[in-house]
N, C-alpha and C. Protein backbone atom coordinates (compact mmCIF):
# COMPACT_ATOMS: atom_id res chain seq x y z
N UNK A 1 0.85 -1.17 0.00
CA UNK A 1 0.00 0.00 0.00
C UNK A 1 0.89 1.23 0.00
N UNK A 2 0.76 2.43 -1.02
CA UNK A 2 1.25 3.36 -0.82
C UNK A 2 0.67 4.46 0.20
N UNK A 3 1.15 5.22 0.89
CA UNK A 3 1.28 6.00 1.62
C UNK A 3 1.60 7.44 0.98
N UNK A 4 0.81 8.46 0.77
CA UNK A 4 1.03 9.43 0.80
C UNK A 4 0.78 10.78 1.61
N UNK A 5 1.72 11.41 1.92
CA UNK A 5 1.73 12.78 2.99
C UNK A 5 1.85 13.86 2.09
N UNK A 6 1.20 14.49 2.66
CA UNK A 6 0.86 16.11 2.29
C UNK A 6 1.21 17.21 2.89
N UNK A 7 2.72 17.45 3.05
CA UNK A 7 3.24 18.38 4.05
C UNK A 7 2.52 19.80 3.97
N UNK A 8 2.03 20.29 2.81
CA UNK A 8 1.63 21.29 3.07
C UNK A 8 -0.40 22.28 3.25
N UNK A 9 -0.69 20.24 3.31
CA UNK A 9 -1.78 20.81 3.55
C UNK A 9 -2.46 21.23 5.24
N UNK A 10 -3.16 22.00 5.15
CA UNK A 10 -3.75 22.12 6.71
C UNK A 10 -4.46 21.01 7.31
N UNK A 11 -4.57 19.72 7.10
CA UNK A 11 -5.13 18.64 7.37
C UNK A 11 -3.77 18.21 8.52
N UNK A 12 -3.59 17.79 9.52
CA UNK A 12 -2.60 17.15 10.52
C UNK A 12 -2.26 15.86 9.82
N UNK A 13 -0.80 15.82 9.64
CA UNK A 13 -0.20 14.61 9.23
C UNK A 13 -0.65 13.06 9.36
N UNK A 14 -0.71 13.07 11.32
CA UNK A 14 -1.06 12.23 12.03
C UNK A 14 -2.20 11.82 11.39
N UNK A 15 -3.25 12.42 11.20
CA UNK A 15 -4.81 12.08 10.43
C UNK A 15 -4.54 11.42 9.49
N UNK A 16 -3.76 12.08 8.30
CA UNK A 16 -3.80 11.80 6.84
C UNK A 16 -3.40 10.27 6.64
N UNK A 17 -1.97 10.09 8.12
CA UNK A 17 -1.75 8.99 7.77
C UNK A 17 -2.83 7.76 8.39
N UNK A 18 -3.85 8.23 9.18
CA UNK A 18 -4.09 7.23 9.98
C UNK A 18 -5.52 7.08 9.01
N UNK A 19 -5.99 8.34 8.45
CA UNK A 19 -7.12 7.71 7.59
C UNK A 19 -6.94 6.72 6.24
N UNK A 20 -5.48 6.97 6.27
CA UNK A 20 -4.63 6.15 4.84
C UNK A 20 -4.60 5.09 5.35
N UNK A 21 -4.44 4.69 6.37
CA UNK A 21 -4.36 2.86 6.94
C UNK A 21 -5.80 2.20 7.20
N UNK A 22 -6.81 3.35 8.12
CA UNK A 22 -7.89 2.79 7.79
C UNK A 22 -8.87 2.37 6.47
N UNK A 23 -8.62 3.41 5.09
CA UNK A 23 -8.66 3.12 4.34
C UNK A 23 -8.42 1.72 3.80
N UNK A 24 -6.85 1.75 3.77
CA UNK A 24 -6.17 0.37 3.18
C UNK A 24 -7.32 -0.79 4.15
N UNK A 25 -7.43 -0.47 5.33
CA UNK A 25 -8.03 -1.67 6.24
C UNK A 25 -9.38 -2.13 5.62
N UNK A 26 -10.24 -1.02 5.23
CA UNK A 26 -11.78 -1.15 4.48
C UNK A 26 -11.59 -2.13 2.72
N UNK A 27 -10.57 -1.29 2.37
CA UNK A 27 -10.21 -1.88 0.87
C UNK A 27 -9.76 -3.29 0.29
N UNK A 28 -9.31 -3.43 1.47
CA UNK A 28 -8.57 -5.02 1.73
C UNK A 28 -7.02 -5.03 1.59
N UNK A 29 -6.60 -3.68 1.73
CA UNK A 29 -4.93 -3.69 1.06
C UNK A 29 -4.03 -3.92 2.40
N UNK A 30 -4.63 -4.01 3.78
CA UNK A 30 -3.82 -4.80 4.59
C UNK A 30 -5.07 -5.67 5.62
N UNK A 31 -4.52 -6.64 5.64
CA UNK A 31 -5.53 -7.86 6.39
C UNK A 31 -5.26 -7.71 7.08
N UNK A 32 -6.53 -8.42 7.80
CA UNK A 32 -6.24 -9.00 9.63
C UNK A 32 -5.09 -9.39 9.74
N UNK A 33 -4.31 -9.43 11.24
CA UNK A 33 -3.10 -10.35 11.38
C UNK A 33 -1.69 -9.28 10.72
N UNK A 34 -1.78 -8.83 9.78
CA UNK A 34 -0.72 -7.98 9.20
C UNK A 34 -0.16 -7.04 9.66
N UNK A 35 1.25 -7.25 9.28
CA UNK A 35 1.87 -6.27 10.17
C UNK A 35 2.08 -4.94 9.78
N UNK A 36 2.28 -3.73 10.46
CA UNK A 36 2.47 -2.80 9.77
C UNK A 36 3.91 -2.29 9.84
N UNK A 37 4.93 -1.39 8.74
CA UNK A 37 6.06 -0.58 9.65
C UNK A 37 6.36 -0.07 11.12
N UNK A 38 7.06 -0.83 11.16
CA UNK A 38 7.75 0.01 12.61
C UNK A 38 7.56 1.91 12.64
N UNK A 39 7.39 1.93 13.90
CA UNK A 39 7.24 3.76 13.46
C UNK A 39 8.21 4.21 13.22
N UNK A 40 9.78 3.48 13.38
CA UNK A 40 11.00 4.18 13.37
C UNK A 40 10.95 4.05 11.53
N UNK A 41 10.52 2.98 10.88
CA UNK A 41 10.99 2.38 9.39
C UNK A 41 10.24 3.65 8.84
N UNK A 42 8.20 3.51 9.16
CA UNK A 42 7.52 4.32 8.31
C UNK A 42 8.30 5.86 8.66
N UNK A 43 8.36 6.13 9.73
CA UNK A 43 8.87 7.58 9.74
C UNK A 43 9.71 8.34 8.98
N UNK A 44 10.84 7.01 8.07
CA UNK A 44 12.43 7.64 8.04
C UNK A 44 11.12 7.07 6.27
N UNK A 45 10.89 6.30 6.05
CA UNK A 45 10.70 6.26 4.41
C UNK A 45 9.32 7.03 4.20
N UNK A 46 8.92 7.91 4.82
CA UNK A 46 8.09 9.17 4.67
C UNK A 46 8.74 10.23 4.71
N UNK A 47 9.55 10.46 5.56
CA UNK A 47 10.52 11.19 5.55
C UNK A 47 9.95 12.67 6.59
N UNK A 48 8.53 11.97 7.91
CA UNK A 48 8.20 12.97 8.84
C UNK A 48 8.80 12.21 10.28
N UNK A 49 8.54 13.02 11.03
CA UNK A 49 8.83 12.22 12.53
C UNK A 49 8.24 11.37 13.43
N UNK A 50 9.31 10.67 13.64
CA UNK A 50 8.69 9.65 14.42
C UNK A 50 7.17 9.33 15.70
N UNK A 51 6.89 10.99 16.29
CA UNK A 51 6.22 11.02 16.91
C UNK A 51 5.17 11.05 16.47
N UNK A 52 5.06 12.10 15.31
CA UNK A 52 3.93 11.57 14.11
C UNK A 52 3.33 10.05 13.73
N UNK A 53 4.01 9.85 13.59
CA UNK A 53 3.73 8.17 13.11
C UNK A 53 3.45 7.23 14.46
N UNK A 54 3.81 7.58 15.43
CA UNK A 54 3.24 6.97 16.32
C UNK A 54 1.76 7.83 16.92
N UNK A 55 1.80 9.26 16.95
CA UNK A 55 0.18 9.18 17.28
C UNK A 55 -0.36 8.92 16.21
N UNK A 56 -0.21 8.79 15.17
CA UNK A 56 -1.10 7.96 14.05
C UNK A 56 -1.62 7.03 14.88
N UNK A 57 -0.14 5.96 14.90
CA UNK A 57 -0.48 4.45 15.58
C UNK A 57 -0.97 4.38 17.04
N UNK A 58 -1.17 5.10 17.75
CA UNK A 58 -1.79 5.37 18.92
C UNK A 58 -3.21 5.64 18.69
N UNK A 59 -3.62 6.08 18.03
CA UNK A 59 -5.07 6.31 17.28
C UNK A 59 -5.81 5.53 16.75
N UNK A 60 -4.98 4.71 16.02
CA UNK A 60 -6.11 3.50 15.18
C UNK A 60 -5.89 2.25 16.53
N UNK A 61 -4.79 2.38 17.31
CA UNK A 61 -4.90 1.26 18.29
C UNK A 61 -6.16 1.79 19.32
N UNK A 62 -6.29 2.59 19.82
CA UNK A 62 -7.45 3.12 20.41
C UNK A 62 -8.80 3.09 20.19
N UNK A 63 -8.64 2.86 18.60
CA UNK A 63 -9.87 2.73 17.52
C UNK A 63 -10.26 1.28 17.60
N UNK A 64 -9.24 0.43 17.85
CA UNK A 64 -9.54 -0.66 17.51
C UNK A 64 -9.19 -1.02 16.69
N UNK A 65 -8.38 -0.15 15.64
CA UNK A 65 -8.00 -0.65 14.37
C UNK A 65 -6.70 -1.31 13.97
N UNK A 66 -5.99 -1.27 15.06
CA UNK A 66 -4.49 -2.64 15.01
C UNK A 66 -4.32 -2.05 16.32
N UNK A 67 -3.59 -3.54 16.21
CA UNK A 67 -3.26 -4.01 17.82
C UNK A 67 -1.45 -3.95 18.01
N UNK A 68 -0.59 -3.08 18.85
CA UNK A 68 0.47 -2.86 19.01
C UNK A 68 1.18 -3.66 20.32
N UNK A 69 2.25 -4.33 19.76
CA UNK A 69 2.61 -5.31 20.89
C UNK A 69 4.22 -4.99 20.90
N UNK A 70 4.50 -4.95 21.81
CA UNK A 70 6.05 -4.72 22.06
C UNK A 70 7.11 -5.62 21.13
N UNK A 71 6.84 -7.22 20.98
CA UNK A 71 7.50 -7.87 20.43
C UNK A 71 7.36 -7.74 18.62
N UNK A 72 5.80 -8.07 18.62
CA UNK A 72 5.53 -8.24 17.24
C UNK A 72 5.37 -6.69 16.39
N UNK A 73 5.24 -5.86 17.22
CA UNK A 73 4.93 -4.44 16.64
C UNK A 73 3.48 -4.03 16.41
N UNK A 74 3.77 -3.26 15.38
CA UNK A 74 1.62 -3.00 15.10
C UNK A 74 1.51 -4.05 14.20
N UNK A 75 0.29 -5.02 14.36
CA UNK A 75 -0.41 -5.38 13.03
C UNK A 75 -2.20 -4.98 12.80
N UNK A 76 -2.47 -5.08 12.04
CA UNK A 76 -3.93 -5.15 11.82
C UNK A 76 -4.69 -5.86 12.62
N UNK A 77 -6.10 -5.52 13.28
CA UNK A 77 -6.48 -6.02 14.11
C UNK A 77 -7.23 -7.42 13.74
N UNK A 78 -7.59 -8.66 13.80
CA UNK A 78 -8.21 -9.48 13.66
C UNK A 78 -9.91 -9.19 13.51
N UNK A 79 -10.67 -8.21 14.36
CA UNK A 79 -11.74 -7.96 13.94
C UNK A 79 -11.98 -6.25 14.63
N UNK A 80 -12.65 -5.57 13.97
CA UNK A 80 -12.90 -4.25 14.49
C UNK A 80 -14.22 -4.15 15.53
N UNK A 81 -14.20 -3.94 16.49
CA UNK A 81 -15.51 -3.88 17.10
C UNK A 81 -16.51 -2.54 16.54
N UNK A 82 -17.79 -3.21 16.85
CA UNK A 82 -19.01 -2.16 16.61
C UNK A 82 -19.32 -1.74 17.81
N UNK A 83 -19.00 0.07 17.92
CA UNK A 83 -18.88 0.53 19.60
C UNK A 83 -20.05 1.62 19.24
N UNK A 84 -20.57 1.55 20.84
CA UNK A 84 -21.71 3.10 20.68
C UNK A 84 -21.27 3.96 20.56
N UNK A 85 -19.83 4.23 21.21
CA UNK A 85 -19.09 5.54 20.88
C UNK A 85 -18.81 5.61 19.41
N UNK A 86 -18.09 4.94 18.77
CA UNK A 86 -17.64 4.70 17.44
C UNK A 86 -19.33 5.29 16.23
N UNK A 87 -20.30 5.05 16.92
CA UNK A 87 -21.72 5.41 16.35
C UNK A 87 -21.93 6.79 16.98
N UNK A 88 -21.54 7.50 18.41
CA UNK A 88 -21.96 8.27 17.89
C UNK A 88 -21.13 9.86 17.60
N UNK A 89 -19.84 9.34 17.24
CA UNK A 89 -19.09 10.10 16.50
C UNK A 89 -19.47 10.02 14.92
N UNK A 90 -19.67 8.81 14.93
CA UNK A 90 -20.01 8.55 13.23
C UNK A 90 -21.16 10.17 12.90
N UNK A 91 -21.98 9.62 13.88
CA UNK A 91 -23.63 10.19 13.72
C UNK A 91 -22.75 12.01 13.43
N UNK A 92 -22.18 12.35 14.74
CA UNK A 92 -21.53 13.97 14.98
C UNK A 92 -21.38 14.43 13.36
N UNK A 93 -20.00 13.05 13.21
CA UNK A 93 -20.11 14.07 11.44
C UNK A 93 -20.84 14.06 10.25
N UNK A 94 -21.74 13.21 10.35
CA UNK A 94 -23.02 12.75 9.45
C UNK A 94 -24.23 14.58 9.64
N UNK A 95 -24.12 14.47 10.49
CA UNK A 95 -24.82 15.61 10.73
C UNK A 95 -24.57 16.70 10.14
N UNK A 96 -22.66 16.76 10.89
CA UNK A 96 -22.33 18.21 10.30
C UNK A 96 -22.41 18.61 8.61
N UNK A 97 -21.89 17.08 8.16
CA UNK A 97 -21.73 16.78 6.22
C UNK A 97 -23.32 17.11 5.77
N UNK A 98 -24.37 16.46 6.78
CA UNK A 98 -25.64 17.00 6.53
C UNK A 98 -26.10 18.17 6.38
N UNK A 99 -25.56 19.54 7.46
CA UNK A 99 -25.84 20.46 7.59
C UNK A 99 -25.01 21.44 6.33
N UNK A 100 -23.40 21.12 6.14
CA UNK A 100 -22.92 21.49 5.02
C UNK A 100 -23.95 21.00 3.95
N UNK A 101 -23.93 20.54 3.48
CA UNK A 101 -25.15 19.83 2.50
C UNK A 101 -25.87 20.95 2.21
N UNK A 102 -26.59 21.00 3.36
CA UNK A 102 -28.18 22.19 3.36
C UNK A 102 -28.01 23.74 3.09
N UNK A 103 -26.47 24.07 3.77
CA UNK A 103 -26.17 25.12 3.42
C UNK A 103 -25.87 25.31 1.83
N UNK A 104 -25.72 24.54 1.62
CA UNK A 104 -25.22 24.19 0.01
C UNK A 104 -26.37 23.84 -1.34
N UNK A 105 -27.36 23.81 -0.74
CA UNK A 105 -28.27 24.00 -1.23
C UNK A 105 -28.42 21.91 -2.30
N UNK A 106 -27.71 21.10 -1.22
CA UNK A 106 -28.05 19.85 -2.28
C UNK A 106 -29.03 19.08 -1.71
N UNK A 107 -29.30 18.94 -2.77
CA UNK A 107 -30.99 18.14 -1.96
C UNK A 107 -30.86 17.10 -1.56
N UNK A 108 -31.59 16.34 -0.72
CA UNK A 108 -31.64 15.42 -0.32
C UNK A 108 -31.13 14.08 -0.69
N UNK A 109 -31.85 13.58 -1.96
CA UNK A 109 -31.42 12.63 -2.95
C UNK A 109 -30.29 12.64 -3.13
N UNK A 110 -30.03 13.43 -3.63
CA UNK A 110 -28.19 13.84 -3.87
C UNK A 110 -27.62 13.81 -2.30
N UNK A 111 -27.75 14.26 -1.95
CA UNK A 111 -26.88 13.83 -0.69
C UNK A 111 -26.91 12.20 0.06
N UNK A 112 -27.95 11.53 0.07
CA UNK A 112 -27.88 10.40 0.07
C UNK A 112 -27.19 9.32 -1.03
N UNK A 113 -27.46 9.82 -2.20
CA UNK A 113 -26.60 9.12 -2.75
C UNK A 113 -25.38 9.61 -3.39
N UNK A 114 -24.88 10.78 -2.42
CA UNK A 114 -23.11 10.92 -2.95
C UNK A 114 -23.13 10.02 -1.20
N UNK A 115 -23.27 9.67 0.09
CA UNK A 115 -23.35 9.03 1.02
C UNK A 115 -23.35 7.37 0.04
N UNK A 116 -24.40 7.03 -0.26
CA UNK A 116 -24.03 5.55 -0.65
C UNK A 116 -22.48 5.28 -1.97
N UNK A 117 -22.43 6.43 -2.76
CA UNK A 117 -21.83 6.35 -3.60
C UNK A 117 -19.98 6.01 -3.10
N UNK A 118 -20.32 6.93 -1.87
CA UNK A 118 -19.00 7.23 -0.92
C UNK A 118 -18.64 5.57 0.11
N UNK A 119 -19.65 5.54 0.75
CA UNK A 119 -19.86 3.96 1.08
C UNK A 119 -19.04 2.57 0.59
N UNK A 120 -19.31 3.45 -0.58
CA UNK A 120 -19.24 1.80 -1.85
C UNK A 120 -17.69 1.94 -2.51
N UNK A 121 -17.42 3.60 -2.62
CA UNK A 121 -15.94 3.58 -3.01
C UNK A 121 -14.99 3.45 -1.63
N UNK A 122 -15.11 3.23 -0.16
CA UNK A 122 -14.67 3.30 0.67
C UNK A 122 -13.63 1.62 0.41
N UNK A 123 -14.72 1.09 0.25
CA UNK A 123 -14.07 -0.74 -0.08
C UNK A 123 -13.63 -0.58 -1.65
N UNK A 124 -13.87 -0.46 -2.48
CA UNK A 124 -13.50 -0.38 -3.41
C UNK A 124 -12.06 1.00 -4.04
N UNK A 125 -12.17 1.65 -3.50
CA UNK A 125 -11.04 3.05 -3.78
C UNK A 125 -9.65 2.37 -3.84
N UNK A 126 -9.19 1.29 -2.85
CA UNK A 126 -7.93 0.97 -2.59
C UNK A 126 -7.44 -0.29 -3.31
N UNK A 127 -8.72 -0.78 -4.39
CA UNK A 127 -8.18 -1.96 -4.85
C UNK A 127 -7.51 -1.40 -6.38
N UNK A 128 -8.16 0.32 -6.67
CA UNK A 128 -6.86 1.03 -7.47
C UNK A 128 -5.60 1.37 -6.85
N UNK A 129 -5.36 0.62 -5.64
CA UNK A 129 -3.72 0.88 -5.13
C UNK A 129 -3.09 0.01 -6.00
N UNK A 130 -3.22 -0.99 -6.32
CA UNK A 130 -2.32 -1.68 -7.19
C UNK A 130 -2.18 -0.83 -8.88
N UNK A 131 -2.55 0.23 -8.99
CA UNK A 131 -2.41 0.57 -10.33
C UNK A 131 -1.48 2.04 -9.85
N UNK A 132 -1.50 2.55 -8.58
CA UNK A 132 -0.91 3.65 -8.46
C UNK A 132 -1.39 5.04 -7.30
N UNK A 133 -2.77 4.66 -7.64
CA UNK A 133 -3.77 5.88 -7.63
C UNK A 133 -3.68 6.33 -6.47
N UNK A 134 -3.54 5.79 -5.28
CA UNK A 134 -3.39 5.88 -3.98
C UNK A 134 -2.11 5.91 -3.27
């Protein structure tokens, strides 16, 4: 899976990279069980700092989304739990994307289905990692 950083956008590093792994996790481009870079390896072949790359990895471990072990390192988690919290953060930004929406004048329909459209490229977006795109 490629990895790309965006030093100069206003988005926090830490995010970019950690929505890039959850990504890969939805797409299928790293499985259960799998391991990921060391934070010292990903850090130096990104070429940001190490502390970065670990609150990445402090984040998706919190999430539930890989499991970090002293010996084996981070790998991918075996299964993600379905949490109420995890629902109702979901819900927080569903709302706000809702309320942008309204300000924006898109109707309903359309907003539901750029939502399913988005859904469906979530699993599907990363299986163009093997061509580059990502």
């Amino acid at each position: 899976m490629l990895i790309e950083i965006n030093t100069h956008s206003a988005y926090p590093i830490y995010e970019q990279l950690r929505d890039q792994i959850v990504l890969g996790i939805a797409g299928s481009q790293l499985a259960a069980g799998e391991g990921l870079p060391s934070v010292r390896r990903l850090a130096a072949d990104l070429g940001i700092n190490l502390h970065t790359v670990n609150k990445a990895y402090l984040a998706l471990c919190g999430e539930g989304y890989i499991v970090m072990d002293r010996r084996r390192g981070a790998t991918v988690a075996l299964t993600v739990m379905d949490d109420s919290a995890f629902h109702a953060a979901l819900s927080r930004r569903l709302v706000l994307a809702a309320a942008e929406a309204q300000c924006r004048r898109i109707s309903h329909k359309d907003f539901l289905m750029e939502c399913r459209d988005c859904y469906r490229q979530a699993g599907e977006s990363l299986n163009h990692d093997k061509e580059g795109l990502l």
